[in-house]
Every structure is written in C-alpha cells, then in structure tokens.
C-alpha atoms as a PDB file:
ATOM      1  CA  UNK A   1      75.979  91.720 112.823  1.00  0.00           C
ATOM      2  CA  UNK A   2      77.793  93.753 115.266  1.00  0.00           C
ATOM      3  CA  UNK A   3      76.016  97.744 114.847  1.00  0.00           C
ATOM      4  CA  UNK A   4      77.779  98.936 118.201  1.00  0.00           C
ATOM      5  CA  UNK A   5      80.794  98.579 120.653  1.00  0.00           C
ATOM      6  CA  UNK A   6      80.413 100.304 123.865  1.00  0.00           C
ATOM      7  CA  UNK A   7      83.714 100.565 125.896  1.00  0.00           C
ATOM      8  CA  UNK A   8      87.426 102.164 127.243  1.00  0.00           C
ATOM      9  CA  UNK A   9      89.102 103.497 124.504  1.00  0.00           C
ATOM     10  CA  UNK A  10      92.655 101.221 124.393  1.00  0.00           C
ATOM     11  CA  UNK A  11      94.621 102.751 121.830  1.00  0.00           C
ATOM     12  CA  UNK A  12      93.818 105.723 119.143  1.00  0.00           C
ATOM     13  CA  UNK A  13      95.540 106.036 115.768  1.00  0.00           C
ATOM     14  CA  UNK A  14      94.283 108.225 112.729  1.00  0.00           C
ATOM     15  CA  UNK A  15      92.746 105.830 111.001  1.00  0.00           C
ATOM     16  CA  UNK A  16      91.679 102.792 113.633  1.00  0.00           C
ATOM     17  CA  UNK A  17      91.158 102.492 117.299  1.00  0.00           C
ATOM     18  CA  UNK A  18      90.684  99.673 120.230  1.00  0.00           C
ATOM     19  CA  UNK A  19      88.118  99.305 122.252  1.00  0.00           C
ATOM     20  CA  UNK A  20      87.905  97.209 125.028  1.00  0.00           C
ATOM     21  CA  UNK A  21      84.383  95.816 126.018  1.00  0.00           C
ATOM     22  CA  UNK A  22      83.548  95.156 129.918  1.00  0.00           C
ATOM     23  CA  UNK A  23      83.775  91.171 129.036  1.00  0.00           C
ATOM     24  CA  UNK A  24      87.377  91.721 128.099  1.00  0.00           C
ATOM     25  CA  UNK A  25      87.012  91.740 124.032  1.00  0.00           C
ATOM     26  CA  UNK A  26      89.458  93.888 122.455  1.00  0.00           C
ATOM     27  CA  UNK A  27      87.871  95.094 119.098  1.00  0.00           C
ATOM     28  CA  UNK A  28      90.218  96.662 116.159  1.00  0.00           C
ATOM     29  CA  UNK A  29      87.957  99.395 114.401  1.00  0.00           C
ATOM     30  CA  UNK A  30      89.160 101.057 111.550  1.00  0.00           C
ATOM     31  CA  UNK A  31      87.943 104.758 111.285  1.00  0.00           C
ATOM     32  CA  UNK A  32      87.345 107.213 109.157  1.00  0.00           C
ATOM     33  CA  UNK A  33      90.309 110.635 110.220  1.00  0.00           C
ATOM     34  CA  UNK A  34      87.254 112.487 110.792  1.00  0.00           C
ATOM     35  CA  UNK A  35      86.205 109.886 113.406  1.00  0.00           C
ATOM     36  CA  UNK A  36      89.503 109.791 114.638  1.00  0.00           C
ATOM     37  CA  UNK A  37      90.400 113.446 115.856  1.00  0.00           C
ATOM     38  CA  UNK A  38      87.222 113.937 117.823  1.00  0.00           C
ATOM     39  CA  UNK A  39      87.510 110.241 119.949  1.00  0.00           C
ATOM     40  CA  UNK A  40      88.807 111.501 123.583  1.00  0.00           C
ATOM     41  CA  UNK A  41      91.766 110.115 124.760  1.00  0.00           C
ATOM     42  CA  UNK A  42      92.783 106.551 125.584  1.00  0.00           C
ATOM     43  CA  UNK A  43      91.075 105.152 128.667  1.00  0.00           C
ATOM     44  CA  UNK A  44      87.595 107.124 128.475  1.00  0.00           C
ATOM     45  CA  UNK A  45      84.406 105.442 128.126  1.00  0.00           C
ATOM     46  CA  UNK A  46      83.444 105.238 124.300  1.00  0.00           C
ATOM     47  CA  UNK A  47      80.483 103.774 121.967  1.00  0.00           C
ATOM     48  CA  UNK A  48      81.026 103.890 118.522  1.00  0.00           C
ATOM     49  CA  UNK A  49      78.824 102.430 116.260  1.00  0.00           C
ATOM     50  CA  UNK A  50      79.641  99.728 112.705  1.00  0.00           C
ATOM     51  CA  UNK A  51      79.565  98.434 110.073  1.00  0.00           C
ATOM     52  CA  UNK A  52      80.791  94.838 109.826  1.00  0.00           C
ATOM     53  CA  UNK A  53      81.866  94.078 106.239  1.00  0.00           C
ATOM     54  CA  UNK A  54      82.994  90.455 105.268  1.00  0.00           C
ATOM     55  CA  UNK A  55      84.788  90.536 101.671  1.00  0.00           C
ATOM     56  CA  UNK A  56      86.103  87.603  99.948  1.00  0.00           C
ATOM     57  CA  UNK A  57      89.612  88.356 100.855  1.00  0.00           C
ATOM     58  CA  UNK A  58      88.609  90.201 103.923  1.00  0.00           C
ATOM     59  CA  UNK A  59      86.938  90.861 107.476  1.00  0.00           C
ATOM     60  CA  UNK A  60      86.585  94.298 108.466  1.00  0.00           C
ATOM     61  CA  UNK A  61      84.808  96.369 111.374  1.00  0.00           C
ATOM     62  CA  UNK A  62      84.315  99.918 110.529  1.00  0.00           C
ATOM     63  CA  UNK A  63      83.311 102.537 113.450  1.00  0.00           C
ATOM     64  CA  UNK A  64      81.637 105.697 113.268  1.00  0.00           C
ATOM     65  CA  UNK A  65      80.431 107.949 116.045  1.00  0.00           C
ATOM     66  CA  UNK A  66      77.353 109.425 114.632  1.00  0.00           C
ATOM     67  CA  UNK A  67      74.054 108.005 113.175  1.00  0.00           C
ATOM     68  CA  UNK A  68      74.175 110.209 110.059  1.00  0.00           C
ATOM     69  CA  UNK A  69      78.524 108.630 109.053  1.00  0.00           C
ATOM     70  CA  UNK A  70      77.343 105.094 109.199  1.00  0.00           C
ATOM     71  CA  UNK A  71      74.243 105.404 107.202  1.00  0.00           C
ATOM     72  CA  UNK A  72      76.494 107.642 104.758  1.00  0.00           C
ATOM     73  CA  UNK A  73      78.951 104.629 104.811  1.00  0.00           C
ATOM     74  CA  UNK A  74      76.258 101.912 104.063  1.00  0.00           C
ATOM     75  CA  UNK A  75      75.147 103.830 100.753  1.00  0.00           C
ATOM     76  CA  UNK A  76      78.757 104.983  99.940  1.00  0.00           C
ATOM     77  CA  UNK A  77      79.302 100.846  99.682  1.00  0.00           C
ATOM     78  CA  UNK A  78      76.066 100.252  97.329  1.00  0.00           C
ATOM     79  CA  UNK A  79      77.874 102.295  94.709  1.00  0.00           C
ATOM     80  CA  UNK A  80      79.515 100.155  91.911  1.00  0.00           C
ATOM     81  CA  UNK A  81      83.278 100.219  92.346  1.00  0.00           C
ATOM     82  CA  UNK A  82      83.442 101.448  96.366  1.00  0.00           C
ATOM     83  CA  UNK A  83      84.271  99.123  98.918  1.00  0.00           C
ATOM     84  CA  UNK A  84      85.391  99.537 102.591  1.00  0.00           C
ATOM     85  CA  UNK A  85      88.850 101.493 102.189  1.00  0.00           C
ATOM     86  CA  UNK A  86      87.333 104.154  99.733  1.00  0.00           C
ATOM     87  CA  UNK A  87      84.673 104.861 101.523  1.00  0.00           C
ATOM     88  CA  UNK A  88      86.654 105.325 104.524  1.00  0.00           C
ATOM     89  CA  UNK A  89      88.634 107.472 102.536  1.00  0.00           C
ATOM     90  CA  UNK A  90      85.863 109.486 101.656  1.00  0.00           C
ATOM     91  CA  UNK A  91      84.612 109.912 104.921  1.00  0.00           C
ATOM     92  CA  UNK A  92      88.305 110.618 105.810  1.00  0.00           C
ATOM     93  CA  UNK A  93      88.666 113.484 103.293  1.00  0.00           C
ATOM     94  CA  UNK A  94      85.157 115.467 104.549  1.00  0.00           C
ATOM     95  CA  UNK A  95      82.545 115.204 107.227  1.00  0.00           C
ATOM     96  CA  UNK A  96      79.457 113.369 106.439  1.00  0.00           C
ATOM     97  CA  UNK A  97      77.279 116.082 105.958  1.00  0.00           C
ATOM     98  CA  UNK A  98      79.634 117.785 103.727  1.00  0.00           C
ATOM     99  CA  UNK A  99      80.207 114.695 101.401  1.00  0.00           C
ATOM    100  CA  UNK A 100      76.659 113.746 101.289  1.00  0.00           C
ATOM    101  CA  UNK A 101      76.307 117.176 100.073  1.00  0.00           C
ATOM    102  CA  UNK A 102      79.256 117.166  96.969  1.00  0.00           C
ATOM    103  CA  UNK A 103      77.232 113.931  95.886  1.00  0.00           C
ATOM    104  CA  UNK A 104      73.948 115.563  96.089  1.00  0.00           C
ATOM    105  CA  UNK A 105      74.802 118.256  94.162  1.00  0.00           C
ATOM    106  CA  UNK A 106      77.260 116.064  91.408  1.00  0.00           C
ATOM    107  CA  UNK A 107      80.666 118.234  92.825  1.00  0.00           C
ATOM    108  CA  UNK A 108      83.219 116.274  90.896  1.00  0.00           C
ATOM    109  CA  UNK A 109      85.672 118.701  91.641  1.00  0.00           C
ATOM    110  CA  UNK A 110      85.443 118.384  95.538  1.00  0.00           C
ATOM    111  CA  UNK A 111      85.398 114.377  94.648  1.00  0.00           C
ATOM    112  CA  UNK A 112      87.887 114.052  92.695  1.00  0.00           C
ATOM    113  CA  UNK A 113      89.778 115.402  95.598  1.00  0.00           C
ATOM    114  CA  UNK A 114      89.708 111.907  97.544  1.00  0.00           C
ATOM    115  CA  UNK A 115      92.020 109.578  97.127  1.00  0.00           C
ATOM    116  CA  UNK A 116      91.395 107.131  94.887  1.00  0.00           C
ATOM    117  CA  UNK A 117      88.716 108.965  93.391  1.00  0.00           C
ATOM    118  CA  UNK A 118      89.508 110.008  89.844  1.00  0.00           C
ATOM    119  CA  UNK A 119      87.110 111.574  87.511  1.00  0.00           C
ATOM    120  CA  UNK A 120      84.945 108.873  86.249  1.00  0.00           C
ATOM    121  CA  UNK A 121      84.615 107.088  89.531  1.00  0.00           C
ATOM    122  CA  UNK A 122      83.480 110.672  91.133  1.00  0.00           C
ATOM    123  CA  UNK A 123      80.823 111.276  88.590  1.00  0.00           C
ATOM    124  CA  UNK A 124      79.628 107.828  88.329  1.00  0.00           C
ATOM    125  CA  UNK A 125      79.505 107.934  92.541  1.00  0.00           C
ATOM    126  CA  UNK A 126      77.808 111.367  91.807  1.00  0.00           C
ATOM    127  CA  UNK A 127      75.097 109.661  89.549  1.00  0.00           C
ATOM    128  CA  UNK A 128      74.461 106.394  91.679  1.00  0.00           C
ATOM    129  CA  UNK A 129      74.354 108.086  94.543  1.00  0.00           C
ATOM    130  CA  UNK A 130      72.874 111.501  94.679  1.00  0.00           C
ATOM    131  CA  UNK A 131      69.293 110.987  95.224  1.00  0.00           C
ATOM    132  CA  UNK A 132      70.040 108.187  98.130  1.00  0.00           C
ATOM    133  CA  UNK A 133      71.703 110.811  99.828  1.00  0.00           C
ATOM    134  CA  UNK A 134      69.853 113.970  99.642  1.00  0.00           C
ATOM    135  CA  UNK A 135      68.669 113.099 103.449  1.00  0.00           C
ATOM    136  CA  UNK A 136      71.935 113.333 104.806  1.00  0.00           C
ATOM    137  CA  UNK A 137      73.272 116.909 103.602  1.00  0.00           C
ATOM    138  CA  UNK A 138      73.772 118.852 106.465  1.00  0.00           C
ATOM    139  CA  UNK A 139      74.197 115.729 108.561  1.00  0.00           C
ATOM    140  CA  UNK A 140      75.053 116.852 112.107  1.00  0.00           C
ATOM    141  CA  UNK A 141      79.190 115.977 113.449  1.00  0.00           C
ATOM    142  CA  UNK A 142      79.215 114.229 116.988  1.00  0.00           C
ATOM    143  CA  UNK A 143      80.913 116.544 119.311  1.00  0.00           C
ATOM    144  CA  UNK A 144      84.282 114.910 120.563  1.00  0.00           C
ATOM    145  CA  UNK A 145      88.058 116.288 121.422  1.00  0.00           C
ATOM    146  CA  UNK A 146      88.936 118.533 118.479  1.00  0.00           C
ATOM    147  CA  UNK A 147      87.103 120.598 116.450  1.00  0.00           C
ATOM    148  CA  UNK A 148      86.155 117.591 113.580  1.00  0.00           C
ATOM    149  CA  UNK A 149      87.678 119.794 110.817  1.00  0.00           C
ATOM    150  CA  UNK A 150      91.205 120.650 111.990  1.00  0.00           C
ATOM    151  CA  UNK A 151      92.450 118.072 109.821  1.00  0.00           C
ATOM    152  CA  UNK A 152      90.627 118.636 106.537  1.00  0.00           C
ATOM    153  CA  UNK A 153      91.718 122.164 107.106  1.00  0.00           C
ATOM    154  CA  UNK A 154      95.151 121.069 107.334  1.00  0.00           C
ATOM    155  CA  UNK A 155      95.268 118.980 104.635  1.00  0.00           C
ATOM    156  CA  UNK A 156      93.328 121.979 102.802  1.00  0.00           C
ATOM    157  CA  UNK A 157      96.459 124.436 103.478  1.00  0.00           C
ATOM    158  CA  UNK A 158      98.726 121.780 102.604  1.00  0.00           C
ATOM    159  CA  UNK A 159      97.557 121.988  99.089  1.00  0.00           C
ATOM    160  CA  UNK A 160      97.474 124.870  98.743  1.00  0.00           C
ATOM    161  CA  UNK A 161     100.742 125.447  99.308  1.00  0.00           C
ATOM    162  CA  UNK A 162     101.552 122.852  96.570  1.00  0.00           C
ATOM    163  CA  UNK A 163     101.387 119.809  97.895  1.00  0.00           C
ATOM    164  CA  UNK A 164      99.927 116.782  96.527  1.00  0.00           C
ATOM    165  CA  UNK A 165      96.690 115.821  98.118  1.00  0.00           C
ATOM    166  CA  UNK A 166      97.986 111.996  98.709  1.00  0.00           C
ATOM    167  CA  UNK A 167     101.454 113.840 100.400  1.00  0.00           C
ATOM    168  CA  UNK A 168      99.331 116.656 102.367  1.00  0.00           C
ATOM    169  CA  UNK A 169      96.774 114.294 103.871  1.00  0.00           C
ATOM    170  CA  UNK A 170      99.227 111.230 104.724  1.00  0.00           C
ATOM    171  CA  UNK A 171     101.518 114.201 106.498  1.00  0.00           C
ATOM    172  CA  UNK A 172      98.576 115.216 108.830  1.00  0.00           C
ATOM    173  CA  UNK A 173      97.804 111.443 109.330  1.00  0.00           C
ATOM    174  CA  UNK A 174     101.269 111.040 110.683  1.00  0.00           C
ATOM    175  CA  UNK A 175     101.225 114.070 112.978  1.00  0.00           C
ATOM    176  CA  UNK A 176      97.549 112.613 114.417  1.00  0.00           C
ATOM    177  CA  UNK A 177      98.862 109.116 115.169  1.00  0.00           C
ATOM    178  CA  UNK A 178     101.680 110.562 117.306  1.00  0.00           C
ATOM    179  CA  UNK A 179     100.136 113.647 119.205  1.00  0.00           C
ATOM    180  CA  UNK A 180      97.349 115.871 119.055  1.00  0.00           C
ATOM    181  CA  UNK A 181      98.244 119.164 118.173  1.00  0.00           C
ATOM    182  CA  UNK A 182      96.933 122.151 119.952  1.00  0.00           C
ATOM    183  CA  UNK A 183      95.608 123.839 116.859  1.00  0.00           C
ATOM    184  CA  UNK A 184      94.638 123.412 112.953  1.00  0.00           C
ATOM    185  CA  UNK A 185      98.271 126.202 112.453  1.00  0.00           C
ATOM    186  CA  UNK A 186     100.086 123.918 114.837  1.00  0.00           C
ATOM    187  CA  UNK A 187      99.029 120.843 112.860  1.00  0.00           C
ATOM    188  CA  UNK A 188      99.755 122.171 109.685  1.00  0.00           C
ATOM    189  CA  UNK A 189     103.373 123.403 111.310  1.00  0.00           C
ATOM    190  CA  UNK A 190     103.939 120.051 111.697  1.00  0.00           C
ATOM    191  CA  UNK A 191     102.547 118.110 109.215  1.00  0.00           C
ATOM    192  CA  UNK A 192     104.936 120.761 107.071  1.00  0.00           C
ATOM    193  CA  UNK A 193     107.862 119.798 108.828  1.00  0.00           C
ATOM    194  CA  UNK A 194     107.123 116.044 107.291  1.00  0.00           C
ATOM    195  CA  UNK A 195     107.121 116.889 104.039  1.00  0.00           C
END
C-alpha cells in the first residue's frame, strides 16, 4: 500500500497533480479541489498522503494533504454506493471538517448539494455514516497557497446567482486548472465569464 509520496510538485490541475519522487517515479494523484488550491506551485517540495484503491475496472491513487481528509476518505468509501470519484467529489464540494460535520448532523440539504449525490444517496450516506464520523467535525485544513475555501465560495456565488451546481463548480474547475486567481471575486469574475 502506498500511504505517502514525498516529492517536487511536476504539474498541478484542479482535480490531480504529479509528483516526482527523488528516485525519478512520476506519480499521477487525483485530488480532491480542496486539495488542489492550497498545493504551492509546480517545482516545490511536497508530501501528500493516499489512498491506493484497486477496483475491478480500475487503479487509482488518491492524495490528500492532511491526516483528518484521508481518514474522512477511507470511511466516505465504506458507505454502500460511494466509491473513489464520489468521494472525491465530496471532498471537492467542502473541506473535511465541514463534510464530516453535514454527515454528523444528517444535513441532506448541504449533501444533496454534491454532485452525484441525490436525496436518497445523501440520507442513506447520512445514516451509514454519521456516528463513524463524529471524530472528524471540525477537522483542521492544512495550510497551503490559497485560502482552502476560495473555491467553494465561488462555486457558492455561482449558485446563487442561478447557476446549476454541476455548471458553477465545473466553471471554477476550469479557471483553477489554468491560473490561480488573485481572489475568491476574481475567481468568481472569471469562472462567470465561462458560463
């Protein structure tokens, strides 16, 4: 099992990096937006720690920077139904102290607002899930470049102005993997200009 990759940063996109390791592996980690916008730029030192997941139909390496996002990750996969893409989504859509929180306290609504997560699937997550996460509510966010909620801001204001949730946060995904915007107004600026 591979639980950590320590090396230069290669290449950043919003939702999976490269790492290059001092014996010259170059590992593709898929991460969670959250993740993403507070990595420092390409060619700093980096250790991110994963999950290694081997489906049936796939082999993926999932990186987190904190303690407190992979352990959320592990239990987000014991749920019936979630597998590696919706629980990055979920860590995506909120910080891990702030999920483990809607699923401690059964918030369907603030579920539901995942993608991918419709009603049922939030409250059955919401049932199988809320006492195995109580430990984890308030989970501290691994300091990084950016402010680690810039984007769910953004995709917040998006919204509210009427767009979809699936439009608002694949707008602000596109405006991360290109540049990274001074400020949450700037990103929303220019995620708006997407759309």
């Amino acid at each position: 099992m591979i639980s950590r990759i320590k090396g230069v940063l290669l290449h950043r996109e919003a939702s999976r990096v490269e790492v290059e390791t001092r014996s010259g592996v170059v590992y593709e980690i898929e991460v969670p937006l959250t993740v993403s916008e507070r990595l420092p730029r390409p060619g700093s030192e980096v250790e991110i720690r994963t999950v290694y997941l081997v489906r049936e139909d796939a082999v993926s390496l999932f990186g987190f920077l904190s303690p407190e996002e992979r352990a959320l990750f592990v239990r987000l996969l014991s749920a019936s139904g979630v597998g590696g893409r919706l629980a990055l989504a979920m860590l995506s859509t909120f910080p891990a102290g702030r999920l483990a929180r809607a699923i401690a306290e059964k918030d369907v609504a603030a579920l539901t607002q995942i993608s991918g997560v419709g009603k049922k699937t939030a409250e059955r997550i919401a049932l199988e899930l809320s006492d195995k996460v109580a430990d984890l509510v308030g989970a501290p966010v691994s300091t990084g470049s950016g402010d680690g909620a810039g984007a769910q801001e953004a995709v917040k204001a998006l919204v509210a102005l009427g767009h979809s949730f699936q439009e608002a946060d694949r707008a602000v995904r596109q405006v991360l993997d290109e540049e990274e915007p001074a400020s949450t107004e700037a990103l929303i600026r220019k995620a708006l200009a997407r759309g």
